[in-house]
Protein backbone atom coordinates (compact mmCIF):
# COMPACT_ATOMS: atom_id res chain seq x y z
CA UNK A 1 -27.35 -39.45 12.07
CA UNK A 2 -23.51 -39.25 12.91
CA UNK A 3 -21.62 -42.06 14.44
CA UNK A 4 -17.97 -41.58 15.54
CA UNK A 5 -15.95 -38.82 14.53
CA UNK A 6 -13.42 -38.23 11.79
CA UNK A 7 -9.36 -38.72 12.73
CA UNK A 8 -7.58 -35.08 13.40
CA UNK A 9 -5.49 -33.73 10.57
CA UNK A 10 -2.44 -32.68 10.21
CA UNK A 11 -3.09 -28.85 10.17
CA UNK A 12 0.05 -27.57 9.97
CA UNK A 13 1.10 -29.27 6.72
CA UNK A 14 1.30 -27.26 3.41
CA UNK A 15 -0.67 -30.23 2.09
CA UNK A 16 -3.85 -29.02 3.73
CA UNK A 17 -6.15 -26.94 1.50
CA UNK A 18 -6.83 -22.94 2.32
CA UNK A 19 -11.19 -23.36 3.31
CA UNK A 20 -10.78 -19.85 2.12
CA UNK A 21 -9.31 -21.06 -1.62
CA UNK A 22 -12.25 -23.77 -1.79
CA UNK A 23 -15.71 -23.02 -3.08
CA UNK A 24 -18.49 -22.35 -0.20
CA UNK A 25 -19.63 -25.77 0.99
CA UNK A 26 -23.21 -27.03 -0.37
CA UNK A 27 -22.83 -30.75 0.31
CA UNK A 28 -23.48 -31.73 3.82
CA UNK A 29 -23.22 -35.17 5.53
CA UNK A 30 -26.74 -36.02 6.27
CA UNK A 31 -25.71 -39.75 7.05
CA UNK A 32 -22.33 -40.46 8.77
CA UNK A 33 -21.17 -43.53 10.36
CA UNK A 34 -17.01 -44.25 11.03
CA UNK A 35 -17.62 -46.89 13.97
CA UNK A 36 -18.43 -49.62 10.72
CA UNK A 37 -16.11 -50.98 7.69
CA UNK A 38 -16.34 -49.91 5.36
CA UNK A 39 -16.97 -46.41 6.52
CA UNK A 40 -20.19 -44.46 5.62
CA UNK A 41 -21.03 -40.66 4.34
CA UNK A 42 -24.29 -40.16 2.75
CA UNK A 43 -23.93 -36.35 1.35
CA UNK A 44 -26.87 -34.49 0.14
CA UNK A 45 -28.27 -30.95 -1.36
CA UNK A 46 -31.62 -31.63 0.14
CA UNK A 47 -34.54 -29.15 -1.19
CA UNK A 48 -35.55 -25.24 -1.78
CA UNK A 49 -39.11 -23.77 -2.95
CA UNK A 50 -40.33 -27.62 -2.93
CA UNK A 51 -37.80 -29.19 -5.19
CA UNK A 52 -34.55 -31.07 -5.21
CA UNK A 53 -31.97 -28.64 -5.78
CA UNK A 54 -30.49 -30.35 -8.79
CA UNK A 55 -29.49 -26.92 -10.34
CA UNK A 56 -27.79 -25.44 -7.08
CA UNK A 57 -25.85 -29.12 -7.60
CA UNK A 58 -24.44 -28.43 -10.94
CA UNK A 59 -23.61 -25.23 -10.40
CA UNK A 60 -21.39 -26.47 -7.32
CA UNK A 61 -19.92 -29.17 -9.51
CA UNK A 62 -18.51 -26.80 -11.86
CA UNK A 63 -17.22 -24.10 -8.76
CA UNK A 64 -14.76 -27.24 -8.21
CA UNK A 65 -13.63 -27.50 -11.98
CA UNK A 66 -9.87 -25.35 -11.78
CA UNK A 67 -9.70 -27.22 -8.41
CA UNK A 68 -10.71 -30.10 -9.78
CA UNK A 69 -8.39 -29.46 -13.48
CA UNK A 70 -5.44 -27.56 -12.76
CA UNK A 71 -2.21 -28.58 -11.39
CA UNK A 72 -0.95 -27.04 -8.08
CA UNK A 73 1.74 -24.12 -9.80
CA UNK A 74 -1.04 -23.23 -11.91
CA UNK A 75 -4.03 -23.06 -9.35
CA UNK A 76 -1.61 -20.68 -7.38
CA UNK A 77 -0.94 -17.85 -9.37
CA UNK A 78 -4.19 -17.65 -11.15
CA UNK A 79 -4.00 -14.20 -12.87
CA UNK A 80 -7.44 -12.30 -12.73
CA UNK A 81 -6.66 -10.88 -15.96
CA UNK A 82 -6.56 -14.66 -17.51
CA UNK A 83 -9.58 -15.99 -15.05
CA UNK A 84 -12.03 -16.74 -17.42
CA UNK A 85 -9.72 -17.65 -20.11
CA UNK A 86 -8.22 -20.81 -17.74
CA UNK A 87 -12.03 -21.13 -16.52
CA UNK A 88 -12.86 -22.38 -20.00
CA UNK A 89 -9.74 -24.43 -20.64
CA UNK A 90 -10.65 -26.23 -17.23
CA UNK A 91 -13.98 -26.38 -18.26
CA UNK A 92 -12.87 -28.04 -21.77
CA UNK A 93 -10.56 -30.05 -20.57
CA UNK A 94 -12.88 -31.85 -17.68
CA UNK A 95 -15.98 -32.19 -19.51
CA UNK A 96 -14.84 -32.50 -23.48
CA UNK A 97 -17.77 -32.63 -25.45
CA UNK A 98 -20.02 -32.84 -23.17
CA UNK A 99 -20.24 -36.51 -23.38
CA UNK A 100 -18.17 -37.95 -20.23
CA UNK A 101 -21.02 -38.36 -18.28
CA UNK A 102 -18.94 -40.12 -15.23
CA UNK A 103 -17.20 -36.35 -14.81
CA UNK A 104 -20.18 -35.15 -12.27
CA UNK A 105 -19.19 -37.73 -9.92
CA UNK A 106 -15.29 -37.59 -10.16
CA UNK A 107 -15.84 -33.88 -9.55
CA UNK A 108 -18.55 -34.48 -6.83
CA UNK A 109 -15.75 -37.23 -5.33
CA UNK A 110 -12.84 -34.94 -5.09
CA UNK A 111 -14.79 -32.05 -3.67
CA UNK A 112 -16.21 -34.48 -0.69
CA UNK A 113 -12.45 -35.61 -0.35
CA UNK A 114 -10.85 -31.99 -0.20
CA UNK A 115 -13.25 -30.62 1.85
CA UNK A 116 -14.33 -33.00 4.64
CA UNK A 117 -10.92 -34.86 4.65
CA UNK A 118 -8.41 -32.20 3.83
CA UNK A 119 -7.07 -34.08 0.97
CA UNK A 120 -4.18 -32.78 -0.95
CA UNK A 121 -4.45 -33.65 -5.05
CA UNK A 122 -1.69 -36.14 -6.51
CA UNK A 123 -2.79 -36.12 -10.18
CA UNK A 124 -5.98 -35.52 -12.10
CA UNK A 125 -7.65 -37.96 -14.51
CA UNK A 126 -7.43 -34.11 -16.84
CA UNK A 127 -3.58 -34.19 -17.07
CA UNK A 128 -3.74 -37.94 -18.93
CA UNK A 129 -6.06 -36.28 -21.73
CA UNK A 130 -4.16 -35.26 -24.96
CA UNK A 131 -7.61 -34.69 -26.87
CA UNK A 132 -10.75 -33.69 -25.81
CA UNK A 133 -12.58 -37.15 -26.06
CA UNK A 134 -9.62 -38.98 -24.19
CA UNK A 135 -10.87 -41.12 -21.53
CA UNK A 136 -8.65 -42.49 -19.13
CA UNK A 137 -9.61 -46.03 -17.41
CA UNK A 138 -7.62 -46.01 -13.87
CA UNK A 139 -8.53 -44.62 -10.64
CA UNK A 140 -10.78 -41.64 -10.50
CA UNK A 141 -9.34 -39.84 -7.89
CA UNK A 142 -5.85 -39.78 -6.94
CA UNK A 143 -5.22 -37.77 -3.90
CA UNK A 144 -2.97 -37.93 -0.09
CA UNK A 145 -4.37 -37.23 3.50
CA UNK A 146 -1.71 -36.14 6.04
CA UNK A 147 -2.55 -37.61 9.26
CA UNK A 148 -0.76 -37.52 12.41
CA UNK A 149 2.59 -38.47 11.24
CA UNK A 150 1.28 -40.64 8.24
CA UNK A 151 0.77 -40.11 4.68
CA UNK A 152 -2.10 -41.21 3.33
CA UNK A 153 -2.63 -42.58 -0.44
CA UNK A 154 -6.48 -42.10 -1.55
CA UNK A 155 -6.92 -44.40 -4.74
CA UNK A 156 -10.98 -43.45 -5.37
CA UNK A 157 -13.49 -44.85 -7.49
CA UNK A 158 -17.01 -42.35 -8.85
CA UNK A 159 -19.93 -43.98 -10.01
CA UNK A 160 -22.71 -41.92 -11.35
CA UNK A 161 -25.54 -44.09 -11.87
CA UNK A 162 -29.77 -44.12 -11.90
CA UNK A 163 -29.55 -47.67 -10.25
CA UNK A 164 -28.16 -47.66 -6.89
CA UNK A 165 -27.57 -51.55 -7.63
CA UNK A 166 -25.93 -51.05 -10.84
CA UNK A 167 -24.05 -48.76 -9.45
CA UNK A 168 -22.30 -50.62 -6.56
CA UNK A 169 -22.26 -53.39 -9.24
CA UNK A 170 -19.80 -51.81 -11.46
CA UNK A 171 -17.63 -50.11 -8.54
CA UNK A 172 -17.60 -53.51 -6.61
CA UNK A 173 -15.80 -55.07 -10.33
CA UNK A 174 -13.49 -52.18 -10.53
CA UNK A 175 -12.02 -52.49 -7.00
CA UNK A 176 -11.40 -56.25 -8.25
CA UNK A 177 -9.77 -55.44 -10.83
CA UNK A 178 -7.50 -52.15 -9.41
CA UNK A 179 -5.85 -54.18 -6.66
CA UNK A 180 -4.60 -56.79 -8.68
CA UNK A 181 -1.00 -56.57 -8.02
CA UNK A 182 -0.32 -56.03 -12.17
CA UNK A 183 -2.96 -53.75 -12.05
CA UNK A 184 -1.58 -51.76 -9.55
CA UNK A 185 1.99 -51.80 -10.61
CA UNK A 186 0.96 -49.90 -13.72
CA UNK A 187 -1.41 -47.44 -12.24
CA UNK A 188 1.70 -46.31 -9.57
CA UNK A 189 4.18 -45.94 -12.63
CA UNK A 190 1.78 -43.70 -14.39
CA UNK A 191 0.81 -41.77 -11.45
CA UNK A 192 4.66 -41.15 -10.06
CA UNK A 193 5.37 -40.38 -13.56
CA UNK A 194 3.10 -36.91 -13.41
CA UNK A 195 3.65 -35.48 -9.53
CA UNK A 196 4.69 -32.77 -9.61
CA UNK A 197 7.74 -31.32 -8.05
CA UNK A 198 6.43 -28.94 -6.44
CA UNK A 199 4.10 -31.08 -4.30
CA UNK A 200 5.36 -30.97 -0.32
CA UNK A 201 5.37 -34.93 -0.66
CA UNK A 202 6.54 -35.38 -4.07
CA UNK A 203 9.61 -37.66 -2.72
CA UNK A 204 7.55 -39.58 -0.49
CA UNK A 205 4.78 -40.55 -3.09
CA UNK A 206 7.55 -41.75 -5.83
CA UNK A 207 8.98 -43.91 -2.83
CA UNK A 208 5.54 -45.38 -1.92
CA UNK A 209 5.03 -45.99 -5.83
CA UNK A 210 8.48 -47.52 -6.74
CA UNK A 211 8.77 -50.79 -7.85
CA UNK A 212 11.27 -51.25 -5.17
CA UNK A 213 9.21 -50.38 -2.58
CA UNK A 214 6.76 -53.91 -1.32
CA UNK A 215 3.06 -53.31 -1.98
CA UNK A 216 2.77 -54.92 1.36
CA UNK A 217 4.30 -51.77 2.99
CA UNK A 218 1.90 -49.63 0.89
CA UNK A 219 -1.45 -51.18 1.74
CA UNK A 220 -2.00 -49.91 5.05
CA UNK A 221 -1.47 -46.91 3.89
CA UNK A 222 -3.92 -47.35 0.88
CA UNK A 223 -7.54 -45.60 1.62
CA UNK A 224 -10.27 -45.97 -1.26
CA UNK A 225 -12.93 -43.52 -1.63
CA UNK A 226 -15.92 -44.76 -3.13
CA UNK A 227 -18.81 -42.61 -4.06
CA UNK A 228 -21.96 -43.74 -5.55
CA UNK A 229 -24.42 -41.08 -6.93
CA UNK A 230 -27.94 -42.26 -7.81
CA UNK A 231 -31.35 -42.23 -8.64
CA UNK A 232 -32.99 -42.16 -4.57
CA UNK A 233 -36.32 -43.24 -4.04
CA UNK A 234 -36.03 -41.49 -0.43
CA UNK A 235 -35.32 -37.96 -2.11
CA UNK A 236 -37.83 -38.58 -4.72
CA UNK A 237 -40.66 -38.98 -2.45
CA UNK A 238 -40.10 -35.89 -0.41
CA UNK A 239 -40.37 -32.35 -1.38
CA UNK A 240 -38.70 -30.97 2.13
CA UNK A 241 -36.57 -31.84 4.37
CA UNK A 242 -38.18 -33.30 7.66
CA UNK A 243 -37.96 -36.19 9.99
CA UNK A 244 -39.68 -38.63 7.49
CA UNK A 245 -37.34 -38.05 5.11
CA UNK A 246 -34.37 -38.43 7.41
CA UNK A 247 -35.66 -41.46 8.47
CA UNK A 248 -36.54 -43.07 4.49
CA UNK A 249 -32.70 -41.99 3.89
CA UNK A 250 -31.23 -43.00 6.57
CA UNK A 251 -32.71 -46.42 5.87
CA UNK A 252 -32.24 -46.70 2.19
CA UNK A 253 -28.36 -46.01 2.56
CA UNK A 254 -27.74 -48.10 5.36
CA UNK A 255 -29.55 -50.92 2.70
CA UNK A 256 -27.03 -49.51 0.15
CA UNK A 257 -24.31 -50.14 2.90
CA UNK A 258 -25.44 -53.35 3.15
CA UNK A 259 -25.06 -54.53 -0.38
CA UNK A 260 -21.69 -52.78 -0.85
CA UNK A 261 -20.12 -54.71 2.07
CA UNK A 262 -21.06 -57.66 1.45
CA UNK A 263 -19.76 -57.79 -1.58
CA UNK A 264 -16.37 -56.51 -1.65
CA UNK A 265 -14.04 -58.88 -1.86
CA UNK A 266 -10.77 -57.31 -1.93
CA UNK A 267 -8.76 -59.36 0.76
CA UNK A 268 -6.04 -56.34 1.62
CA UNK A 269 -5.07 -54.41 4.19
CA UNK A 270 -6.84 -51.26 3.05
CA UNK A 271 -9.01 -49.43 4.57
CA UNK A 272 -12.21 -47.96 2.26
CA UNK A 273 -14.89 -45.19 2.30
CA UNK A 274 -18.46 -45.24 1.19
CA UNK A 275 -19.55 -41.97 0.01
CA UNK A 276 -23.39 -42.06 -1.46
CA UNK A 277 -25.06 -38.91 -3.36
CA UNK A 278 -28.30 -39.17 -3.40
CA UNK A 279 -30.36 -37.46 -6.17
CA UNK A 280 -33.74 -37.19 -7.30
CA UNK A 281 -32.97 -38.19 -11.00
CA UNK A 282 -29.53 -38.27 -12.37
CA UNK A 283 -31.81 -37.25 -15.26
CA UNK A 284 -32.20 -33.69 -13.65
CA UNK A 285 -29.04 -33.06 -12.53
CA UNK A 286 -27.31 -33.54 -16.26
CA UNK A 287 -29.93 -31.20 -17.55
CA UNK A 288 -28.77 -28.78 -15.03
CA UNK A 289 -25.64 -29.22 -15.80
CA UNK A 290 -26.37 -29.40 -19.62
CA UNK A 291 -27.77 -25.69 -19.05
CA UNK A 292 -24.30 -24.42 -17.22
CA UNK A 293 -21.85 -26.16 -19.42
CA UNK A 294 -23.77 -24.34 -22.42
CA UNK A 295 -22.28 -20.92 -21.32
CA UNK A 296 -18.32 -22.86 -21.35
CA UNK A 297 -18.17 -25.10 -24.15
């Protein structure tokens, strides 16, 4: 079911992404609801030949990897002679060893932000890594919305989880502890730090950032993603998609929704976004993705 409607974009800024330079859309919004806060998006892959398509899933996660890895000046003149060879960087640089197994849903995050909002990236969690194994602990998604005649800041936070309670558990304690005002202080001097200068609101973000600039003229601008991919009892119980199933989903996120609001606590101005993912196993998408990464790393 969809409630409300999205906000119009600004088209006309260089901000917006191509459609035409994104990968093909798989994800749709099964579940939407803007006339509630926070907000709610419940994206899914639904089913083919009688079973979750887990493997049509990771293959769509890594179509968004140079999107998802590469800076702006170097997603733009991609050679096709060098392709494959910055395919495989991106795809080393994102996933490592093979180990980060939050990297699904940071990827699956900025895809649903980029396509359905027309989000513009700031940085990437990739360009803090200077080894394979680096993880990086701040936001995990770092990206602007141009709207109207405002520039939005999108601060996100992934969670890929089997437990949908678990998993609203841990992104619930991260939001409390990325808007402290320290916090958040040292997350805007890294981020300013790597924008580059080629981005149409490179000036604007540093101002927003800078220490000079009051976090109380920041927070309305401040929107927080937060997508939740888990284990669903709703997809695990069907095999196709039909009104039943609709209906169990529907239900089980709005539960989720339930949960997630009541328990954030961060007393701001902000205004936040609930994506959920549900999956059949989070077991069965990583082997999925386990098989497609084998061909990369």
């Amino acid at each position: 079911m969809t409630t409300g409607s999205v906000a119009p974009l600004n088209a006309g800024c260089p901000c917006r992404p191509d459609p035409a330079e994104l990968p093909v859309t798989l994800l749709s919004a099964s579940v939407e609801d803007v006339s509630i806060e926070p907000t709610l998006m419940a994206l899914t892959v639904d089913y083919e030949t009688g079973r979750w398509r887990a493997e049509a899933l990771a293959r769509h996660i890594l179509d968004w990897v140079l999107d998802f890895a590469l800076r702006r000046e170097e997603r733009r003149p991609l050679a096709h002679g060098r392709a494959l060879e910055i395919a495989r960087k991106a795809m080393r640089a994102t996933f490592g060893n093979g180990r980060d197994r939050g990297v699904p849903a940071e990827i699956l995050l900025h895809a649903i932000c980029r396509q359905f909002f027309g989000s513009d990236t700031v940085i990437s969690k990739v360009w803090f890594k200077t080894a394979a194994n680096d993880t990086y602990k701040g936001f995990d998604g770092v990206h602007c919305v141009h709207e109207g005649d405002t520039l939005q800041l999108w601060l996100g936070e992934a969670k890929f989880y089997r437990s949908i309670d678990s998993a609203i558990r841990s992104a619930l304690n991260d939001l409390d502890e990325h808007f402290e005002q320290d916090y958040l202080r040292g997350e805007f001097a890294l981020i300013a730090d790597k924008i580059d200068d080629s981005h149409p609101h490179a000036d604007e973000l540093r101002t927003l950032m800078h220490p000079n600039t009051s976090l109380d003229a920041v927070f309305d601008r401040i929107v927080v993603p937060v997508l939740v991919a888990y284990d669903s009892s709703a997809t695990i119980a069907h095999n196709f998609d039909c009104p039943e199933y609709r209906s169990t989903l529907e239900a089980e996120v709005r539960r989720a929704w339930m949960r997630f609001s009541s328990g954030f606590n961060v007393k701001l101005p902000i205004t936040v976004r609930l994506f959920l993912v549900p999956m059949a196993t989070k077991r069965a998408l990583l082997e999925a993705l386990d098989g497609e990464l084998a061909k990369w790393l």
